[in-house]
N, C-alpha and C. Protein backbone atom coordinates (compact mmCIF):
# COMPACT_ATOMS: atom_id res chain seq x y z
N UNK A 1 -4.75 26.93 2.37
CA UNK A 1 -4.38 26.65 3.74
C UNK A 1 -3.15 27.49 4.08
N UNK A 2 -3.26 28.34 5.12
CA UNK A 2 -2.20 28.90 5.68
C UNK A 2 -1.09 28.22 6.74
N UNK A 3 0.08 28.98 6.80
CA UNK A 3 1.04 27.92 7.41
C UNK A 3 0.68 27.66 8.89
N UNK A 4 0.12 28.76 9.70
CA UNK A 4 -0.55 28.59 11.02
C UNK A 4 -1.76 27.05 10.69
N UNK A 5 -2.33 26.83 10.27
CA UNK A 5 -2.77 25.84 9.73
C UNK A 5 -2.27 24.60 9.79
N UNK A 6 -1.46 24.54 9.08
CA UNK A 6 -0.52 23.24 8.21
C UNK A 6 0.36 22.82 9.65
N UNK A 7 0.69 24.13 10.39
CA UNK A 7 1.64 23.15 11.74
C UNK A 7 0.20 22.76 12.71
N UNK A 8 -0.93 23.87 12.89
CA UNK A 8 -1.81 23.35 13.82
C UNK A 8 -2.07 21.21 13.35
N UNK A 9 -2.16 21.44 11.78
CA UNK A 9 -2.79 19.97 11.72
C UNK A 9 -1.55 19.01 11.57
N UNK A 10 -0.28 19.44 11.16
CA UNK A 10 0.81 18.38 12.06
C UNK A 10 0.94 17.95 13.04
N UNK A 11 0.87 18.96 13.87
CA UNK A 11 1.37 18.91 15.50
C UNK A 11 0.66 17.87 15.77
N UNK A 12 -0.67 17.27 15.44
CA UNK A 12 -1.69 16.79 16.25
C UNK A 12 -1.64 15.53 15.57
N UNK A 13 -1.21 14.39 16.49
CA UNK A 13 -0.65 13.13 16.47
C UNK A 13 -2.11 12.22 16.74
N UNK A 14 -3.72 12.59 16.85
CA UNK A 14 -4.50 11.83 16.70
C UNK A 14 -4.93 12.26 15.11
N UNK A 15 -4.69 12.78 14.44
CA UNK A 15 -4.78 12.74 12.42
C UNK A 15 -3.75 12.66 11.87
N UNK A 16 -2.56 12.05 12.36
CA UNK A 16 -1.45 11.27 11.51
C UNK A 16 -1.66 10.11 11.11
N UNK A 17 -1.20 10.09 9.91
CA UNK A 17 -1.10 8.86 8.99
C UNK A 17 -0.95 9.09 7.84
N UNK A 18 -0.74 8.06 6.48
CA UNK A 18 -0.77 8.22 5.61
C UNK A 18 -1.58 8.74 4.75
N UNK A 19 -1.17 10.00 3.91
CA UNK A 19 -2.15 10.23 3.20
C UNK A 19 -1.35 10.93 1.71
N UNK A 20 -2.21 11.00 0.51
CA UNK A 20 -2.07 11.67 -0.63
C UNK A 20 -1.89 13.02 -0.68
N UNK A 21 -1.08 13.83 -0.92
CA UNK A 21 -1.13 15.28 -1.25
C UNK A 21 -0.77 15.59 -2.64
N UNK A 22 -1.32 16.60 -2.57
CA UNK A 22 -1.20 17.35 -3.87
C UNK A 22 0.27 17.63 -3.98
N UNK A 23 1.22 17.48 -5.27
CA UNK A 23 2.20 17.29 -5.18
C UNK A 23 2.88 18.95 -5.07
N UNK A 24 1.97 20.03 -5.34
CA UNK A 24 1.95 21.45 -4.95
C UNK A 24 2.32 21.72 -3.62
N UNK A 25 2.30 21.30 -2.56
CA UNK A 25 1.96 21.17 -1.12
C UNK A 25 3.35 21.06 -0.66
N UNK A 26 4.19 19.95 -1.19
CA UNK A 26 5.17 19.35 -0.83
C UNK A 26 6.13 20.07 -0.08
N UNK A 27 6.44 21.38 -0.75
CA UNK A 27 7.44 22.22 0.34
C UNK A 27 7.15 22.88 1.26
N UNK A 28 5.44 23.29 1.44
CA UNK A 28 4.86 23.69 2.34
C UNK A 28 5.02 22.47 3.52
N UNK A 29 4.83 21.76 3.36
CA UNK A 29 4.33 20.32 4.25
C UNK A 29 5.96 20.28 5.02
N UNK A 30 7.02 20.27 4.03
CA UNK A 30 8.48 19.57 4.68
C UNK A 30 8.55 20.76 5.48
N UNK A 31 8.74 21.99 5.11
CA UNK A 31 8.96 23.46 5.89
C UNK A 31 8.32 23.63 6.94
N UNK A 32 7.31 23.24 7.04
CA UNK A 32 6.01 23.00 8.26
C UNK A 32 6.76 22.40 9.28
N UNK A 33 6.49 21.00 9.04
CA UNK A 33 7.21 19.97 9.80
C UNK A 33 8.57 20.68 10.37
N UNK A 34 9.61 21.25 9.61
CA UNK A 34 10.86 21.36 9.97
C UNK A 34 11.02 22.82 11.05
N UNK A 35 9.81 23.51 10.92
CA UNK A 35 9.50 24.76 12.24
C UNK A 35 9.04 23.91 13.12
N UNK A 36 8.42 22.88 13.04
CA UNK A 36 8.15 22.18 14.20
C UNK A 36 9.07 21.32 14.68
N UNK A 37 9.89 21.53 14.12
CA UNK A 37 11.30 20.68 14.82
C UNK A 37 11.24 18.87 14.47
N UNK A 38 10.46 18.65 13.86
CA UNK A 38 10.03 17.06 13.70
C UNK A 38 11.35 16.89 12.60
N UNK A 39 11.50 15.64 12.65
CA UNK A 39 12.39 14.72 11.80
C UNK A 39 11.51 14.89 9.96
N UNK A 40 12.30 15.48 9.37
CA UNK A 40 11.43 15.19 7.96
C UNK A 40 12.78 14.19 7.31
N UNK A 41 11.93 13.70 6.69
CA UNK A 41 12.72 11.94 5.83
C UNK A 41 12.43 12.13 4.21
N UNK A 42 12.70 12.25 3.61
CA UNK A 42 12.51 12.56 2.52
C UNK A 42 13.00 11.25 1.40
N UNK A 43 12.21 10.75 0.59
CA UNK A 43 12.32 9.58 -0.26
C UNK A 43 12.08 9.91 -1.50
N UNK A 44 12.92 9.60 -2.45
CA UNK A 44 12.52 9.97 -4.14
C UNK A 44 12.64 8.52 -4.19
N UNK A 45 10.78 7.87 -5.11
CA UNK A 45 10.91 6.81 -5.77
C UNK A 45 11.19 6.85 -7.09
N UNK A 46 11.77 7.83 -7.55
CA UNK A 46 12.09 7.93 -9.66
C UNK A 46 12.77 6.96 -9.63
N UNK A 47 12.26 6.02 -10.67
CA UNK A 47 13.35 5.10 -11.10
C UNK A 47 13.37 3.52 -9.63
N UNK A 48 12.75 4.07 -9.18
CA UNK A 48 12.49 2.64 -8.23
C UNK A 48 11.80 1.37 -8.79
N UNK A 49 12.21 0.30 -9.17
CA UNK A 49 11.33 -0.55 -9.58
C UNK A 49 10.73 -1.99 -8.44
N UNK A 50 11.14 -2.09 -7.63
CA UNK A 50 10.85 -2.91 -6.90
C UNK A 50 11.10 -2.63 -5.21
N UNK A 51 10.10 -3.91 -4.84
CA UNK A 51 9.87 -3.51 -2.90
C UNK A 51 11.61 -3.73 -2.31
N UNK A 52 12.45 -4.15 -3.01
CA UNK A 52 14.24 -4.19 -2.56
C UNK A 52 14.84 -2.69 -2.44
N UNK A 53 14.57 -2.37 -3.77
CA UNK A 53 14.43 -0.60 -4.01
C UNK A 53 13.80 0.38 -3.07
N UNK A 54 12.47 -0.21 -2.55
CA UNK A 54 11.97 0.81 -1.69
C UNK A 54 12.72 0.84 -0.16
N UNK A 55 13.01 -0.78 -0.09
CA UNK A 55 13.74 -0.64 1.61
C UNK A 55 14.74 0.15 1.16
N UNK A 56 15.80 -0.24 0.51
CA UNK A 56 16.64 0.55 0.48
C UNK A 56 16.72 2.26 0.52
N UNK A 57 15.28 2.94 0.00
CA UNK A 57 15.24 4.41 -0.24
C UNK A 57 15.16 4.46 0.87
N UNK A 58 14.47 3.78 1.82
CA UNK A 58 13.39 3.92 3.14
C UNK A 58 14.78 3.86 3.76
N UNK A 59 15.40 2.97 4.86
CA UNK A 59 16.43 3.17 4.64
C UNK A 59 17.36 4.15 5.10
N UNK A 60 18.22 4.38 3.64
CA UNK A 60 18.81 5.74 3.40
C UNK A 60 18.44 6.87 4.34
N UNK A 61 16.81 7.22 3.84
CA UNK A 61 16.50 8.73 4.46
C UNK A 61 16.39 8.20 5.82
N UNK A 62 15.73 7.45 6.20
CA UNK A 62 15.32 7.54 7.93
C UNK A 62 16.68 6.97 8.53
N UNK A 63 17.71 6.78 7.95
CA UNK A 63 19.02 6.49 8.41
C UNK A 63 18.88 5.52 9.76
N UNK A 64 18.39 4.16 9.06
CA UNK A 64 17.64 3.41 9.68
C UNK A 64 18.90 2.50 10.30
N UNK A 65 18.99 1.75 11.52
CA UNK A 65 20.71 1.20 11.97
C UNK A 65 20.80 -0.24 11.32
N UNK A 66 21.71 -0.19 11.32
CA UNK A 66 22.30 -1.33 10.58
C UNK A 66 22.03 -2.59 11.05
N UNK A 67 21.49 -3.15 9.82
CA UNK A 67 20.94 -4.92 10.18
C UNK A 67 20.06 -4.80 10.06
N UNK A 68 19.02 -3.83 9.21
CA UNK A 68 17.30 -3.51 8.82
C UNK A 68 17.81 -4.69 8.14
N UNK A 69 16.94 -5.28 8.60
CA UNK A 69 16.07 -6.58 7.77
C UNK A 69 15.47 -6.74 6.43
N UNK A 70 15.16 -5.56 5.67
CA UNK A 70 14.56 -4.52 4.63
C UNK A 70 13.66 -5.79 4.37
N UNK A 71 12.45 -5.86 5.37
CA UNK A 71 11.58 -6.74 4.76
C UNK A 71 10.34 -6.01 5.63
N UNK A 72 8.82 -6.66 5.31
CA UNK A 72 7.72 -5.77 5.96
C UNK A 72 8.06 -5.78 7.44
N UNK A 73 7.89 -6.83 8.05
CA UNK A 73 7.99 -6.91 9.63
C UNK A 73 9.29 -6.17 10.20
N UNK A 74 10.24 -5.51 9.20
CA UNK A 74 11.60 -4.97 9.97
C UNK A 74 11.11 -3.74 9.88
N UNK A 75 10.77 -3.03 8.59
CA UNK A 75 10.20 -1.90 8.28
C UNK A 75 8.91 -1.30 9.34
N UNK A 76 8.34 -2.39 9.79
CA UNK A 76 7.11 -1.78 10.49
C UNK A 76 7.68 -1.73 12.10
N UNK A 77 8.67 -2.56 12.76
CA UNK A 77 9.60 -2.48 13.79
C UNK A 77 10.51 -1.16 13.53
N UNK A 78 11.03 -0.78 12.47
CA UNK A 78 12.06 0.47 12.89
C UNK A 78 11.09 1.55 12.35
N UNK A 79 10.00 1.56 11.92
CA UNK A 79 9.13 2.93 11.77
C UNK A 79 8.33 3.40 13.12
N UNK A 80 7.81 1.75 13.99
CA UNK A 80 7.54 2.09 15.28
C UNK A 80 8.05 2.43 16.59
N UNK A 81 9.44 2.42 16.48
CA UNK A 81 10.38 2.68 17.16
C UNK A 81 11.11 4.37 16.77
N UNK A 82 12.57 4.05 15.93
CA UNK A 82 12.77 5.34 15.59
C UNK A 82 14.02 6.40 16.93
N UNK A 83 13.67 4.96 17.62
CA UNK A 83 14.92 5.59 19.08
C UNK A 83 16.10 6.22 18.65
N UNK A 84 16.63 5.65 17.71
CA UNK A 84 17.93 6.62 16.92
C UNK A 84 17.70 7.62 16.46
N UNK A 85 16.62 8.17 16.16
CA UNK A 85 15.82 9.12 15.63
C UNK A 85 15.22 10.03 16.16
N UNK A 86 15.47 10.51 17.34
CA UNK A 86 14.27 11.01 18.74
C UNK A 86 14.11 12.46 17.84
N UNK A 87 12.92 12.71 17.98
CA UNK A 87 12.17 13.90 17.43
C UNK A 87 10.96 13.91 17.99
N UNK A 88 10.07 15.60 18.31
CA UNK A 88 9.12 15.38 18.50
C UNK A 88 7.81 15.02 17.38
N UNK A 89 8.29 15.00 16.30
CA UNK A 89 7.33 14.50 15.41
C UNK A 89 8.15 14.05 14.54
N UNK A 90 7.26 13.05 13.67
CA UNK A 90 7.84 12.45 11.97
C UNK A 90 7.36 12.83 10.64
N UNK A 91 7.78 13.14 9.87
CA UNK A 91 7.06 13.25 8.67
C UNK A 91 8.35 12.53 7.56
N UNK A 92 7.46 11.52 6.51
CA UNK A 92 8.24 11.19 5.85
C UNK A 92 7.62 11.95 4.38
N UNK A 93 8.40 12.47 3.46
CA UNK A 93 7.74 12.76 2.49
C UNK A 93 8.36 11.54 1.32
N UNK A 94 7.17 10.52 1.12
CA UNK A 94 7.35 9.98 -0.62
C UNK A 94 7.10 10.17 -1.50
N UNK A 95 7.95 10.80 -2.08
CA UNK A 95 7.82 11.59 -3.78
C UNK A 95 8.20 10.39 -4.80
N UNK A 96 7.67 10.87 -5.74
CA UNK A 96 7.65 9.74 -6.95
C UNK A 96 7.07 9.05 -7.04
N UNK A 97 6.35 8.54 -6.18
CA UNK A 97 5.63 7.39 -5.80
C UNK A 97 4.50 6.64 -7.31
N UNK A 98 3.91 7.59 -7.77
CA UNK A 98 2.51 7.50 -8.60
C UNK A 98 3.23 6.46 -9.36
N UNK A 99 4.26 6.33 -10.11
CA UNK A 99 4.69 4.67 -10.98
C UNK A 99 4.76 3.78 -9.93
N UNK A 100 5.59 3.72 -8.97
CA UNK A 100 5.87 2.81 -8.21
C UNK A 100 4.00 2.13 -7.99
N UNK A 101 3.75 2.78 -7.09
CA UNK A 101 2.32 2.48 -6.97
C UNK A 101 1.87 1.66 -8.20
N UNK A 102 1.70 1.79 -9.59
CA UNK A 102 1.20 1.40 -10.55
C UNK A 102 1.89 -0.30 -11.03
N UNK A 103 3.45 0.05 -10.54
CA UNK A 103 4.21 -0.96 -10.81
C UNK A 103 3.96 -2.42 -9.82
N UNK A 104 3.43 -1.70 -8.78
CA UNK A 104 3.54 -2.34 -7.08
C UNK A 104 2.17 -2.50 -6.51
N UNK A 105 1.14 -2.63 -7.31
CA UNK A 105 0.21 -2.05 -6.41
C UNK A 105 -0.02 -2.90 -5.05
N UNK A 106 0.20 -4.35 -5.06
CA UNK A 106 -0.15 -4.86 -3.36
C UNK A 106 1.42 -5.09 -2.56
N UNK A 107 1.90 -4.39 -3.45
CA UNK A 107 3.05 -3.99 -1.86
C UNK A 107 2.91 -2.69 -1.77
N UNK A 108 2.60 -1.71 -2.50
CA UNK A 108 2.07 -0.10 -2.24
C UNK A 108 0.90 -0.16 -0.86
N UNK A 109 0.31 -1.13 -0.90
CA UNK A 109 -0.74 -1.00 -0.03
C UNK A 109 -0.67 -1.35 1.44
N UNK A 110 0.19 -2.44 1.31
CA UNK A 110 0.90 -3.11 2.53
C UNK A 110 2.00 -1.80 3.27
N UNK A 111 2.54 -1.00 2.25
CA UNK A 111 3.62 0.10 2.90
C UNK A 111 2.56 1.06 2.96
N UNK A 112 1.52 1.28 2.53
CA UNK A 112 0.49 2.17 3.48
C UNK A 112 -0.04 2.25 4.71
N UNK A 113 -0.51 0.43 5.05
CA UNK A 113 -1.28 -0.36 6.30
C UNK A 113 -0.26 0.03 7.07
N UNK A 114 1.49 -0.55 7.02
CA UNK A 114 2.67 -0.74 7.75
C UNK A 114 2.64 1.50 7.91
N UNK A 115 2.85 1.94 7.29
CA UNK A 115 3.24 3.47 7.91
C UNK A 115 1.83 3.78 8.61
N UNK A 116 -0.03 3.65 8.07
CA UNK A 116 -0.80 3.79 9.23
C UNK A 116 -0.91 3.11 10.42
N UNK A 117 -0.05 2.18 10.40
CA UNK A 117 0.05 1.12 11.78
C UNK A 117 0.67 2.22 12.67
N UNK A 118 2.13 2.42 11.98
CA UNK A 118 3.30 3.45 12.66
C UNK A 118 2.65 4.45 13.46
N UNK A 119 1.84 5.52 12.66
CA UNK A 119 0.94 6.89 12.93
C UNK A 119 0.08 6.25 14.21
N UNK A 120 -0.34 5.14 14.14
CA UNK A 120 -1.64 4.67 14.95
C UNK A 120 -0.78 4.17 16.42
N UNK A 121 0.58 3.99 16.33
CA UNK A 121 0.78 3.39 17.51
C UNK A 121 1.73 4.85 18.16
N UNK A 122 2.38 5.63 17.54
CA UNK A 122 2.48 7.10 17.60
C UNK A 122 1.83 7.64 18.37
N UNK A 123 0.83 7.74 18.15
CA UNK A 123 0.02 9.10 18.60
C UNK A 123 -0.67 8.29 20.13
N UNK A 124 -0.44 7.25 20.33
CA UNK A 124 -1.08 6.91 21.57
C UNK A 124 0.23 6.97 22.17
N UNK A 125 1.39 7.24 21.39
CA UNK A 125 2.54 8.09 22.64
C UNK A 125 2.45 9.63 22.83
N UNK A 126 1.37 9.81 22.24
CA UNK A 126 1.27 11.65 21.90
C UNK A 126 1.92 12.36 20.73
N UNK A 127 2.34 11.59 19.97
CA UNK A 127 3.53 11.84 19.31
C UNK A 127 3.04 12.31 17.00
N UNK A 128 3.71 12.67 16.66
CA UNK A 128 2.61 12.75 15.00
C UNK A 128 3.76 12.11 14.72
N UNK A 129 3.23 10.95 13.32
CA UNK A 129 3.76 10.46 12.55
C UNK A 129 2.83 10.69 10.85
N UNK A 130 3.65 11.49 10.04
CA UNK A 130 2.81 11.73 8.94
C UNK A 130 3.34 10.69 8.03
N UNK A 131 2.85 10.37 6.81
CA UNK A 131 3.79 9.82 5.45
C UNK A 131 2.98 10.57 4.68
N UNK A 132 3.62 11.55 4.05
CA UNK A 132 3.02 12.37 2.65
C UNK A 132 2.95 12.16 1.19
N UNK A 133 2.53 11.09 0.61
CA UNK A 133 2.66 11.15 -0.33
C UNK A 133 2.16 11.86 -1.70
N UNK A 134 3.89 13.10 -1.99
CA UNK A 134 2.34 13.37 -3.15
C UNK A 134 2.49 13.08 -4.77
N UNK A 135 1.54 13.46 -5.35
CA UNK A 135 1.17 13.08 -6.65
C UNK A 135 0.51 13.93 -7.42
N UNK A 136 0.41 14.21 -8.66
CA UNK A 136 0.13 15.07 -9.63
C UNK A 136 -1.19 14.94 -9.04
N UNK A 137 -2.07 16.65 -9.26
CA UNK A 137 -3.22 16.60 -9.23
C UNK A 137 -4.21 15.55 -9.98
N UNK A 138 -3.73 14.86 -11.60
CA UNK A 138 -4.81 14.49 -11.85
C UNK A 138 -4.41 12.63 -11.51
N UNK A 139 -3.52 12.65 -10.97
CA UNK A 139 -3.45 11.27 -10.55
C UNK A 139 -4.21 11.27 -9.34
N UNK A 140 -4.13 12.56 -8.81
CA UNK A 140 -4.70 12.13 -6.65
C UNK A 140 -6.32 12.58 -7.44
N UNK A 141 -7.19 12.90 -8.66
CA UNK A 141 -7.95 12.91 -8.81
C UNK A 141 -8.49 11.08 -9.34
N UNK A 142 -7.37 10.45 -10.01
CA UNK A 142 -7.64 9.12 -10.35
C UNK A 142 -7.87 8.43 -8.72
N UNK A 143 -6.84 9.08 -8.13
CA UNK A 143 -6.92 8.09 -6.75
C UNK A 143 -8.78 8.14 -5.87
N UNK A 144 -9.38 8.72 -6.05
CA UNK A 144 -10.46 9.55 -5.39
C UNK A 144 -11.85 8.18 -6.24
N UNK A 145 -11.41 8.34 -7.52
CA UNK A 145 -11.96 7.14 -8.48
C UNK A 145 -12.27 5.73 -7.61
């Protein structure tokens, strides 16, 4: 995939949402996003062991205002919002993720539903919201399983 490519399928806020990438991709994807002027958020889960851990990464990067709730229903309120944040697009990249996931799996899934909620209520403002998560090729081949 060429970079004319990679911004054509950012830009476009009806195929945002969460998805798996190849963890190869990753600087293509943030660099993309960042010619397009969008907000990139960037999250390392190494060493994260729990959903306290993840608000907190979450958080941090989206420099989320003070008094996050760091619980699902606050998280899915300041990802659908983002007013402190004005950009014409979002991309969050979660790296590390593949333990967490393993460690977490039904709150991994719930912070999938909660960021495709985000993308889904996004783009009926016109707007892209990505979450990239990537992962070693032969894990996003386990994921496919």
């Amino acid at each position: 995939m060429n970079a004319v490519d990679l911004r054509t399928i950012l830009a476009d806020p009806d195929h945002s949402g969460a998805y798996f990438i190849d963890v190869r991709d990753t600087e293509a994807m943030a660099q993309t996003a960042a010619a397009l002027d969008f907000a990139v958020m960037r999250v390392d889960l190494s060493g994260c062991d729990d959903k306290a851990g993840l608000m907190a990464r979450l958080a941090k990067a989206g420099g989320f205002p003070d008094g996050f709730g760091e619980n699902w229903d606050a998280l899915s309120d300041v990802l659908r919002d983002m007013s402190w944040r004005v950009a014409p697009g979002y991309v969050w990249l979660i790296e590390n993720a593949a333990d967490w996931r393993d460690a977490n799996g039904e709150d991994f899934d719930t912070l999938l539903e909660i960021l495709n909620e985000a993308a889904f209520e996004w783009a009926h403002a016109d707007v892209a919201f990505w979450a990239l998560l990537p992962f070693p090729g032969d894990r996003l081949t386990a994921l496919e399983d």
